[in-house]
Protein backbone atom coordinates (compact mmCIF):
# COMPACT_ATOMS: atom_id res chain seq x y z
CA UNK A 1 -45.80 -63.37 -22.28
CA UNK A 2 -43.15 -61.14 -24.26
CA UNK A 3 -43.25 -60.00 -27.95
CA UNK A 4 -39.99 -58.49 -28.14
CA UNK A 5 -39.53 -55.37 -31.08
CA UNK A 6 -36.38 -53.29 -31.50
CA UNK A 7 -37.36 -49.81 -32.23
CA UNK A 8 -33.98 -48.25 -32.72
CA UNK A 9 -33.25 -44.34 -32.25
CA UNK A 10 -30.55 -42.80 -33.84
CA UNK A 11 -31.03 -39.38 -34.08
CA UNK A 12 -33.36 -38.34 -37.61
CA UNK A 13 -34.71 -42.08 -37.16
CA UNK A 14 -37.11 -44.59 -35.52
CA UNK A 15 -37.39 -47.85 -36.92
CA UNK A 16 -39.17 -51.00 -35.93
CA UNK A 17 -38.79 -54.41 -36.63
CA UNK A 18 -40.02 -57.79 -34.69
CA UNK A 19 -37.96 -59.78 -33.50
CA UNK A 20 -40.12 -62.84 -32.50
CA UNK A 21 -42.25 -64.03 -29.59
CA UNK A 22 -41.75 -65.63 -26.67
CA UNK A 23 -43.66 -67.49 -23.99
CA UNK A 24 -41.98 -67.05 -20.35
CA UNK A 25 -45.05 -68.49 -18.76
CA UNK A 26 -46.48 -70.88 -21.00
CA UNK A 27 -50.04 -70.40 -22.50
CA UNK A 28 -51.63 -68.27 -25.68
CA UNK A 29 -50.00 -65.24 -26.26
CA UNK A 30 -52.87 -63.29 -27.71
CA UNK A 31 -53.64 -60.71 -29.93
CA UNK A 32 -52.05 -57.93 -28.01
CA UNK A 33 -48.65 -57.67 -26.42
CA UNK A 34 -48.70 -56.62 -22.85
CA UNK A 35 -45.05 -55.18 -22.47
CA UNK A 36 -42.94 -54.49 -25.20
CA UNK A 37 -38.61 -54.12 -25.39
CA UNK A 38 -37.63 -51.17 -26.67
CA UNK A 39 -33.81 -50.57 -27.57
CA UNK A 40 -32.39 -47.45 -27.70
CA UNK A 41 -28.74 -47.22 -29.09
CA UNK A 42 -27.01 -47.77 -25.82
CA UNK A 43 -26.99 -51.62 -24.33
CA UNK A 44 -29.82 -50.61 -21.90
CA UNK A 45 -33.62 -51.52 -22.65
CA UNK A 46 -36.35 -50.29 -21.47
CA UNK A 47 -40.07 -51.92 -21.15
CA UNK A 48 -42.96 -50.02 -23.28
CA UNK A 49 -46.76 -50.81 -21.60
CA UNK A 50 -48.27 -53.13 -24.30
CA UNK A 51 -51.54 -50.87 -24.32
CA UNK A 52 -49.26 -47.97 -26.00
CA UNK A 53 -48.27 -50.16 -28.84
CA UNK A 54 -51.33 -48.86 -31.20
CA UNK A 55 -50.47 -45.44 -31.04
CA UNK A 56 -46.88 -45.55 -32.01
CA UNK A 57 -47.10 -47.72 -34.71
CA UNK A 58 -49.99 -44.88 -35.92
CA UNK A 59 -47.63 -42.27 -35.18
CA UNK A 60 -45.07 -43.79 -36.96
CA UNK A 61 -47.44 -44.48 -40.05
CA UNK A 62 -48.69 -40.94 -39.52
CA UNK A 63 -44.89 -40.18 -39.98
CA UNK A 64 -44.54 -42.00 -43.00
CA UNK A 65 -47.28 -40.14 -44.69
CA UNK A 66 -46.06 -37.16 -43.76
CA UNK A 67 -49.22 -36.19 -42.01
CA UNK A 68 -47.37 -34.46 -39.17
CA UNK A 69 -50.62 -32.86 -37.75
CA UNK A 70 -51.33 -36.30 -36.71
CA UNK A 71 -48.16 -37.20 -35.81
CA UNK A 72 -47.98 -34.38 -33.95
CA UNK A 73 -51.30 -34.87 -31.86
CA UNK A 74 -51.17 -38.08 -31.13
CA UNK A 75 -47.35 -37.76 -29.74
CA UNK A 76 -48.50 -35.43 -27.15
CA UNK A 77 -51.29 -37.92 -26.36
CA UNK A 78 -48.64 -40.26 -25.76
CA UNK A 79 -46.68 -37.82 -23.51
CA UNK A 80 -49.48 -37.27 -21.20
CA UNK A 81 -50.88 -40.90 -20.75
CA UNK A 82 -47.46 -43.16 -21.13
CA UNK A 83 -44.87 -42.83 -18.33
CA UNK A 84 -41.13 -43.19 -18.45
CA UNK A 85 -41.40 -46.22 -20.31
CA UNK A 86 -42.24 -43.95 -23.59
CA UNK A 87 -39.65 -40.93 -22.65
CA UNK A 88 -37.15 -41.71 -25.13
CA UNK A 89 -39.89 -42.55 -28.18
CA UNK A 90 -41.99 -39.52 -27.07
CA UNK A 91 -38.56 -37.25 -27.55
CA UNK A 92 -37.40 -39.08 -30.62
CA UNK A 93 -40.92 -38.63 -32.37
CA UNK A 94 -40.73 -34.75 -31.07
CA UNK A 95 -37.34 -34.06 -32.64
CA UNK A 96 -38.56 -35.42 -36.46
CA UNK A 97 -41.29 -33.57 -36.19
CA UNK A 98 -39.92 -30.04 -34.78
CA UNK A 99 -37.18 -30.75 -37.39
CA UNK A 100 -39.70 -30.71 -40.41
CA UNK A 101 -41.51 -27.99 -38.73
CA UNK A 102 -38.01 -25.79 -39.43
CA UNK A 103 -37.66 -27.23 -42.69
CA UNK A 104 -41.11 -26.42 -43.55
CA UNK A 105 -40.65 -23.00 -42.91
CA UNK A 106 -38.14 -22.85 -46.27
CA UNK A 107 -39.39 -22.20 -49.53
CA UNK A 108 -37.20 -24.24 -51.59
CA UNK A 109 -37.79 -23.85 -55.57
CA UNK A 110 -35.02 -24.49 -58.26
CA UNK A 111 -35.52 -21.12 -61.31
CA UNK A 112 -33.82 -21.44 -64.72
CA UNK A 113 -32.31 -18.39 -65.78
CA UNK A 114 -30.47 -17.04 -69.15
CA UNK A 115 -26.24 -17.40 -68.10
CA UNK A 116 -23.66 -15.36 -69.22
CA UNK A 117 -20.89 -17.21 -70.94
CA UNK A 118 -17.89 -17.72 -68.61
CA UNK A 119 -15.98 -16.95 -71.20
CA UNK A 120 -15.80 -14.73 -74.16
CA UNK A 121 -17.08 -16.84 -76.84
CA UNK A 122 -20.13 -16.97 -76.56
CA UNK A 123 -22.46 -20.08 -75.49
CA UNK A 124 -25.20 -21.19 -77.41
CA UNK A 125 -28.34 -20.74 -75.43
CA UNK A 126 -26.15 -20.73 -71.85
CA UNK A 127 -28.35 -20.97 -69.01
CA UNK A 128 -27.95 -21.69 -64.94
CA UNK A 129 -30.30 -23.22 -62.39
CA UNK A 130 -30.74 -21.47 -59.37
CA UNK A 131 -31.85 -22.48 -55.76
CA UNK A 132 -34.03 -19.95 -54.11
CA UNK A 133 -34.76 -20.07 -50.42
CA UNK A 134 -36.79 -17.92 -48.77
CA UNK A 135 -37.08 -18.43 -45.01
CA UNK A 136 -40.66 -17.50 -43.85
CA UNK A 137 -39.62 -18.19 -40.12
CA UNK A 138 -37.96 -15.57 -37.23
CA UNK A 139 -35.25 -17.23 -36.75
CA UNK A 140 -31.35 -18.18 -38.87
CA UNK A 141 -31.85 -21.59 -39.44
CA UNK A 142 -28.27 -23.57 -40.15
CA UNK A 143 -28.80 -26.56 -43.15
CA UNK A 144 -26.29 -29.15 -43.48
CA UNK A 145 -27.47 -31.32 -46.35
CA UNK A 146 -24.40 -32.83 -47.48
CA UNK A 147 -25.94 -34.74 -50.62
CA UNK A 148 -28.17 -33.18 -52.93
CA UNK A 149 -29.50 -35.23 -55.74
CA UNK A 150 -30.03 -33.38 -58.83
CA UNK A 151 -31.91 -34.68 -61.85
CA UNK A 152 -32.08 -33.09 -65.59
CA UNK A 153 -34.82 -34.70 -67.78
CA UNK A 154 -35.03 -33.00 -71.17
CA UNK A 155 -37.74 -34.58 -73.83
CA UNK A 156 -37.05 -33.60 -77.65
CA UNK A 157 -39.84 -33.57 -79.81
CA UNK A 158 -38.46 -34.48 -83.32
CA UNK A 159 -40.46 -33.56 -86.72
CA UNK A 160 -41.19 -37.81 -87.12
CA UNK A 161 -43.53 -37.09 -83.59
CA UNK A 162 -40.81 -39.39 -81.83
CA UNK A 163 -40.05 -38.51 -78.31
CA UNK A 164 -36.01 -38.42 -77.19
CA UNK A 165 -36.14 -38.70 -73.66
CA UNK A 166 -32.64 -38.12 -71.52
CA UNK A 167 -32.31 -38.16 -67.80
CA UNK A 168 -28.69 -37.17 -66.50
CA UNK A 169 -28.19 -37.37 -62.23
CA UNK A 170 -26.02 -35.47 -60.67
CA UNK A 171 -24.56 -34.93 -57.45
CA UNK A 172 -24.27 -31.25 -55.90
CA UNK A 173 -23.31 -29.99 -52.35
CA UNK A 174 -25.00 -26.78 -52.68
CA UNK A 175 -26.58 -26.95 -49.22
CA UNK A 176 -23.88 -28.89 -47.42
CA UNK A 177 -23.71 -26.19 -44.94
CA UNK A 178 -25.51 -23.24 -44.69
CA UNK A 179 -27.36 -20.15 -42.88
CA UNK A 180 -30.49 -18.57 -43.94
CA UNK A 181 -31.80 -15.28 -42.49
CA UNK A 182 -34.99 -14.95 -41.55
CA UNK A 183 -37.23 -12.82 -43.92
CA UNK A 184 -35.02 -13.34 -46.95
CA UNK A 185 -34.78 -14.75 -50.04
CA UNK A 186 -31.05 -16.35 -50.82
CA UNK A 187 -29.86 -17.26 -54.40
CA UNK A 188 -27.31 -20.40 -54.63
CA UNK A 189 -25.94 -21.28 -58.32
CA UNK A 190 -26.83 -25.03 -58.93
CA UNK A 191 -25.49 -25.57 -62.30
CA UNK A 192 -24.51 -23.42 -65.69
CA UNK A 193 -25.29 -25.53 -69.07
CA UNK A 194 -26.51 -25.11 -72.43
CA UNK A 195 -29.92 -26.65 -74.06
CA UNK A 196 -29.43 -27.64 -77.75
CA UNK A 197 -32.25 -28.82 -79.50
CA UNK A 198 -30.09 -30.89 -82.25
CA UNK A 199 -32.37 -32.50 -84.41
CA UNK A 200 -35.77 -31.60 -82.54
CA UNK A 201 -38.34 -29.35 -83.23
CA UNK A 202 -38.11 -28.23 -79.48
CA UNK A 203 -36.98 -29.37 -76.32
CA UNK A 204 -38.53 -29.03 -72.75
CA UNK A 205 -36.80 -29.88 -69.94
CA UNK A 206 -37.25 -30.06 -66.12
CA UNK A 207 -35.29 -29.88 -63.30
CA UNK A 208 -35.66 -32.06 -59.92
CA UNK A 209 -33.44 -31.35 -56.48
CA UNK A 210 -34.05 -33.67 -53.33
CA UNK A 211 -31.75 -33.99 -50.77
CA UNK A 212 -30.53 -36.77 -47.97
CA UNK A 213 -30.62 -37.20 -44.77
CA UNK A 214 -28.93 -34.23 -43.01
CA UNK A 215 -29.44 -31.81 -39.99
CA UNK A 216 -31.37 -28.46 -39.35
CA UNK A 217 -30.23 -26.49 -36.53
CA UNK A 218 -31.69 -23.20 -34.74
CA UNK A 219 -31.62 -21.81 -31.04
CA UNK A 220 -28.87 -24.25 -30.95
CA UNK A 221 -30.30 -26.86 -31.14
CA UNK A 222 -29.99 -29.69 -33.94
CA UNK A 223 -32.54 -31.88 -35.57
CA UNK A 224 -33.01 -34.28 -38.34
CA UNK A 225 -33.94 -33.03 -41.11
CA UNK A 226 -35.32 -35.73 -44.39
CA UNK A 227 -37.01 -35.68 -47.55
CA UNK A 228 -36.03 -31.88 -47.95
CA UNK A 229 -37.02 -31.39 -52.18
CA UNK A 230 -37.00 -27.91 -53.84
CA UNK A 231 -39.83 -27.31 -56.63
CA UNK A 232 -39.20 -28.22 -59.84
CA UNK A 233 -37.92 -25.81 -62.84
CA UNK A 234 -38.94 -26.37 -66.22
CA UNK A 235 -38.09 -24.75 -69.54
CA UNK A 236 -38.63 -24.88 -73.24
CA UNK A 237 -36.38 -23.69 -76.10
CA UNK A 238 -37.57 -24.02 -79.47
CA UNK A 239 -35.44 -24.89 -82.63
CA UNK A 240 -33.46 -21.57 -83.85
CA UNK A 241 -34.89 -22.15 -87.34
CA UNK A 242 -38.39 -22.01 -86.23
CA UNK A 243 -40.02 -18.53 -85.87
CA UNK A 244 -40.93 -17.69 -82.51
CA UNK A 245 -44.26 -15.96 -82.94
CA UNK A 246 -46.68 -18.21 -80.36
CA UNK A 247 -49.75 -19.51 -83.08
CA UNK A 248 -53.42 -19.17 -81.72
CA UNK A 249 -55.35 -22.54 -80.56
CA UNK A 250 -57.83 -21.89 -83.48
CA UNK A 251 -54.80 -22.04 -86.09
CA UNK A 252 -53.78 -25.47 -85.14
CA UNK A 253 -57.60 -26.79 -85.28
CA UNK A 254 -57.88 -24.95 -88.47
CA UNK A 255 -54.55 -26.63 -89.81
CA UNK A 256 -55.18 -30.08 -88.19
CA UNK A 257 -58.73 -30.39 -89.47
CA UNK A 258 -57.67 -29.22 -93.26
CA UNK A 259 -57.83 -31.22 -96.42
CA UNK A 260 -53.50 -32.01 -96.43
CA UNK A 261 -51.67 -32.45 -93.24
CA UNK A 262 -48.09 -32.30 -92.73
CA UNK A 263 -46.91 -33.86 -89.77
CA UNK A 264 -44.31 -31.30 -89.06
CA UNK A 265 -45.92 -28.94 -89.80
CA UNK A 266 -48.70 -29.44 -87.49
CA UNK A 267 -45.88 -30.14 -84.71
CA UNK A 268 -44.81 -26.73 -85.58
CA UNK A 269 -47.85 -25.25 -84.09
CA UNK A 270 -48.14 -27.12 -81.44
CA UNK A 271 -44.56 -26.59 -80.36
CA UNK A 272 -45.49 -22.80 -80.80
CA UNK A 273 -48.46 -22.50 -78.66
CA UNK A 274 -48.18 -20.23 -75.78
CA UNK A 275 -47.68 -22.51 -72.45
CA UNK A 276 -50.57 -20.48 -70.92
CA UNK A 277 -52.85 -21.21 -73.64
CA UNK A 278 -51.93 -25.04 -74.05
CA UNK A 279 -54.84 -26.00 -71.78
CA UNK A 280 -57.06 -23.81 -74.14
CA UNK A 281 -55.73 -25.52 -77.35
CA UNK A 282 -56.58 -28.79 -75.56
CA UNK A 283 -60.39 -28.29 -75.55
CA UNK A 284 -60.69 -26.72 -78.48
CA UNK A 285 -58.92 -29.78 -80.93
CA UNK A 286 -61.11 -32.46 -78.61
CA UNK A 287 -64.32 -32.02 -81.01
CA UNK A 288 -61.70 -32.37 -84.22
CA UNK A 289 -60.35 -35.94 -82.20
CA UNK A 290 -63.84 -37.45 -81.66
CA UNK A 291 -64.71 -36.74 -85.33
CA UNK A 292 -61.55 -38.20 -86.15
CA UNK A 293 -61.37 -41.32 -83.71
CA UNK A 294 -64.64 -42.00 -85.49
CA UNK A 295 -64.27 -41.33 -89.24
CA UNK A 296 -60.56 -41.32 -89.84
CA UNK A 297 -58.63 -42.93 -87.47
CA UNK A 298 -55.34 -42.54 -89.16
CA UNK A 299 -55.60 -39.23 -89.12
CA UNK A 300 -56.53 -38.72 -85.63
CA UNK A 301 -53.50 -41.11 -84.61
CA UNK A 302 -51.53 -37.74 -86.07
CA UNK A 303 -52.40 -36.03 -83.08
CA UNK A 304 -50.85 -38.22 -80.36
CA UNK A 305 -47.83 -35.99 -80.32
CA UNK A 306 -49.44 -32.50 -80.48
CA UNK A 307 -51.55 -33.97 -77.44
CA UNK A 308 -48.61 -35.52 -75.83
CA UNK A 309 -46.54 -31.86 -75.91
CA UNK A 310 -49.70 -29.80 -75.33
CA UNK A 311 -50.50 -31.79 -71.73
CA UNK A 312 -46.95 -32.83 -70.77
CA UNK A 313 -48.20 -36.86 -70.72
CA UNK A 314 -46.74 -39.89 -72.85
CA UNK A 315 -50.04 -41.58 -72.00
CA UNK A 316 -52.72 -43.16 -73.39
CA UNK A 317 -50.61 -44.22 -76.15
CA UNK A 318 -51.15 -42.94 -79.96
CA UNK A 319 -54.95 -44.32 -80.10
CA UNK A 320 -57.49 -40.91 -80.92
CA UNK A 321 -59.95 -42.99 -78.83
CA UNK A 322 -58.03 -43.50 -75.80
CA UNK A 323 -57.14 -39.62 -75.95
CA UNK A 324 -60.84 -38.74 -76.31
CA UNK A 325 -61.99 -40.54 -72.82
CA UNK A 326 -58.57 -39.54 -71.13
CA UNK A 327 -59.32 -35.87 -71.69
CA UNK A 328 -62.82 -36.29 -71.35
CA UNK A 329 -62.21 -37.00 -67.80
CA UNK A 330 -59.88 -34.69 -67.37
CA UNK A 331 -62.29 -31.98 -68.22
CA UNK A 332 -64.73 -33.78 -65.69
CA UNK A 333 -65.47 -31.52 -62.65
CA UNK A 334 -65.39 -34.46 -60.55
CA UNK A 335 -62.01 -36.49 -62.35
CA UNK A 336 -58.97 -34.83 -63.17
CA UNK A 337 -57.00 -38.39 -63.54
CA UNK A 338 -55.09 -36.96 -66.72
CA UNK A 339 -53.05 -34.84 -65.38
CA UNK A 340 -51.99 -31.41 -67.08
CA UNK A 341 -48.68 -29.83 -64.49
CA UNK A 342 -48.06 -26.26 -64.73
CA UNK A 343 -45.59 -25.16 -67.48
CA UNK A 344 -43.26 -22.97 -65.67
């Protein structure tokens, strides 16, 4: 009895796929294979002990998960009880893993910084992204990441409530080849642009890097290196016209709960609340919603877009209700589900 499965290595990769079965001797095949043909990018094969099967395809899922610790483990496990049937899969597995052990030792995080005009008139608002990398390891470590996919999301929040959402990709070689010390922290310029809020009351806007498949090399020796992301940047500019003086939670309660409202307005200081203090001008408008959701609906639907700026989330939709058991569980100690990110 054969089940034959290609499991193909090529360098960052290991892939499997069945082929089909096949009886040589007639008779049930069973639920278990009890040799299985591995390829291995040149014409000869190789035949894997059936009882092994188990633990690469959970290393491989391990893999997938990025639960390297795992991975890790049980790869050694394999080293020690397979024989040279599992050689080449043992080293493959190794050389993913050792490469995202380099990797890991990078502290990747895009930073949005005020720009100085490249030329002499002056650029509204000009600003650049940064990559920092700081290598926490002991060693140079040589990237070459030829394709970096970089992603600019900026959300306008215009005086109607309406959302403008843009999303512009990019492609950047900023890491197609290069050498990090060990123990320092190297600056690479991403991308110089401007933010103009247009119409909006203000704009945030966050930036995304992640990378293809590329190569990681120290001690001389080269590994596969995928997946490799930096951290996120995000950034705010309000609308020149509005003053810039950040407005207390308790002054957009006291304004929201008043006898006129004016949606703008009320946008206004929203837009203006400190980002450190947005989490604290969440709990103290919930009481204001659930008397609202109950007694004046219409009113409370008026604070869909101060909650939607104040916790960075376009759900549950404009209803006060839905809002009211969404943060209510966020404020759970044992359900977070709404999530409120960091406001760097």
């Amino acid at each position: 009895m054969l089940t034959r499965l290609a499991i193909c290595l090529s360098g960052a990769w290991i892939a499997a796929a069945t082929l089909g079965c096949q009886s040589l001797g007639g008779g049930d095949l069973g639920l278990s294979p009890s040799r299985v043909v591995i390829t291995t990018g040149d014409p000869a094969t190789q035949a894997v002990d059936g009882a092994h099967w188990g633990t690469i395809q959970t290393i491989r899922a391990a893999l997938r998960e990025r639960d390297d610790v795992t991975a890790r483990a049980l790869t050694e496990r394999l080293a020690l009880i397979g024989g040279d049937d599992v050689r080449e899969l043992v080293a493959g597995f190794r050389r993913v893993l050792d490469g995202r052990a380099l990797v890991a030792e990078l502290d990747l995080r895009l930073v949005i910084e005020t720009a100085q005009p490249d030329s002499l008139e002056p650029a509204l608002d000009a600003r650049r992204v940064l990559l920092t990398a700081e290598h926490q390891g002991q060693r140079p470590v040589r990237l070459r990441l030829p394709i970096g996919r970089l992603e600019h999301l900026v959300v306008g929040l215009e005086p109607t409530g309406a959302e403008n959402r843009h999303l512009e990709t990019t492609i950047t070689h900023v890491f197609a080849d290069v050498t990090l010390a060990p123990g320092r922290v190297t600056e690479f310029e991403v991308v110089r642009y401007t933010l103009p809020t247009e119409s909006a009351l203000a704009v945030r806007e966050r930036w995304r890097l992640t990378f293809g498949d590329g190569h990681v090399e120290a001690d001389g020796r080269e590994l596969p290196a995928a997946l490799v992301s930096a951290a996120d940047a995000h950034g705010e500019r309000l609308a020149p016209e509005l003053p810039t003086a950040p407005v207390e939670p308790a002054d957009l309660v006291a304004y929201a709960g008043g006898p006129r409202v004016f949606l703008p307005l009320l946008l206004e200081h929203a837009v203006r609340i400190a980002p450190e203090r947005r989490d604290e001008a969440v709990v103290a408008i919930l009481p204001l919603l659930e008397e609202l959701a109950v007694d004046h609906p219409r009113r409370g639907r008026m604070l869909a877009p101060v909650l939607r700026w104040l916790t960075r989330s376009t759900e549950p939709g404009a209803e006060p209700t839905a809002w009211v058991a969404a943060l209510h569980r966020h404020l759970s100690p044992t359900d977070s589900s709404l999530d409120l990110p960091d406001v760097r």
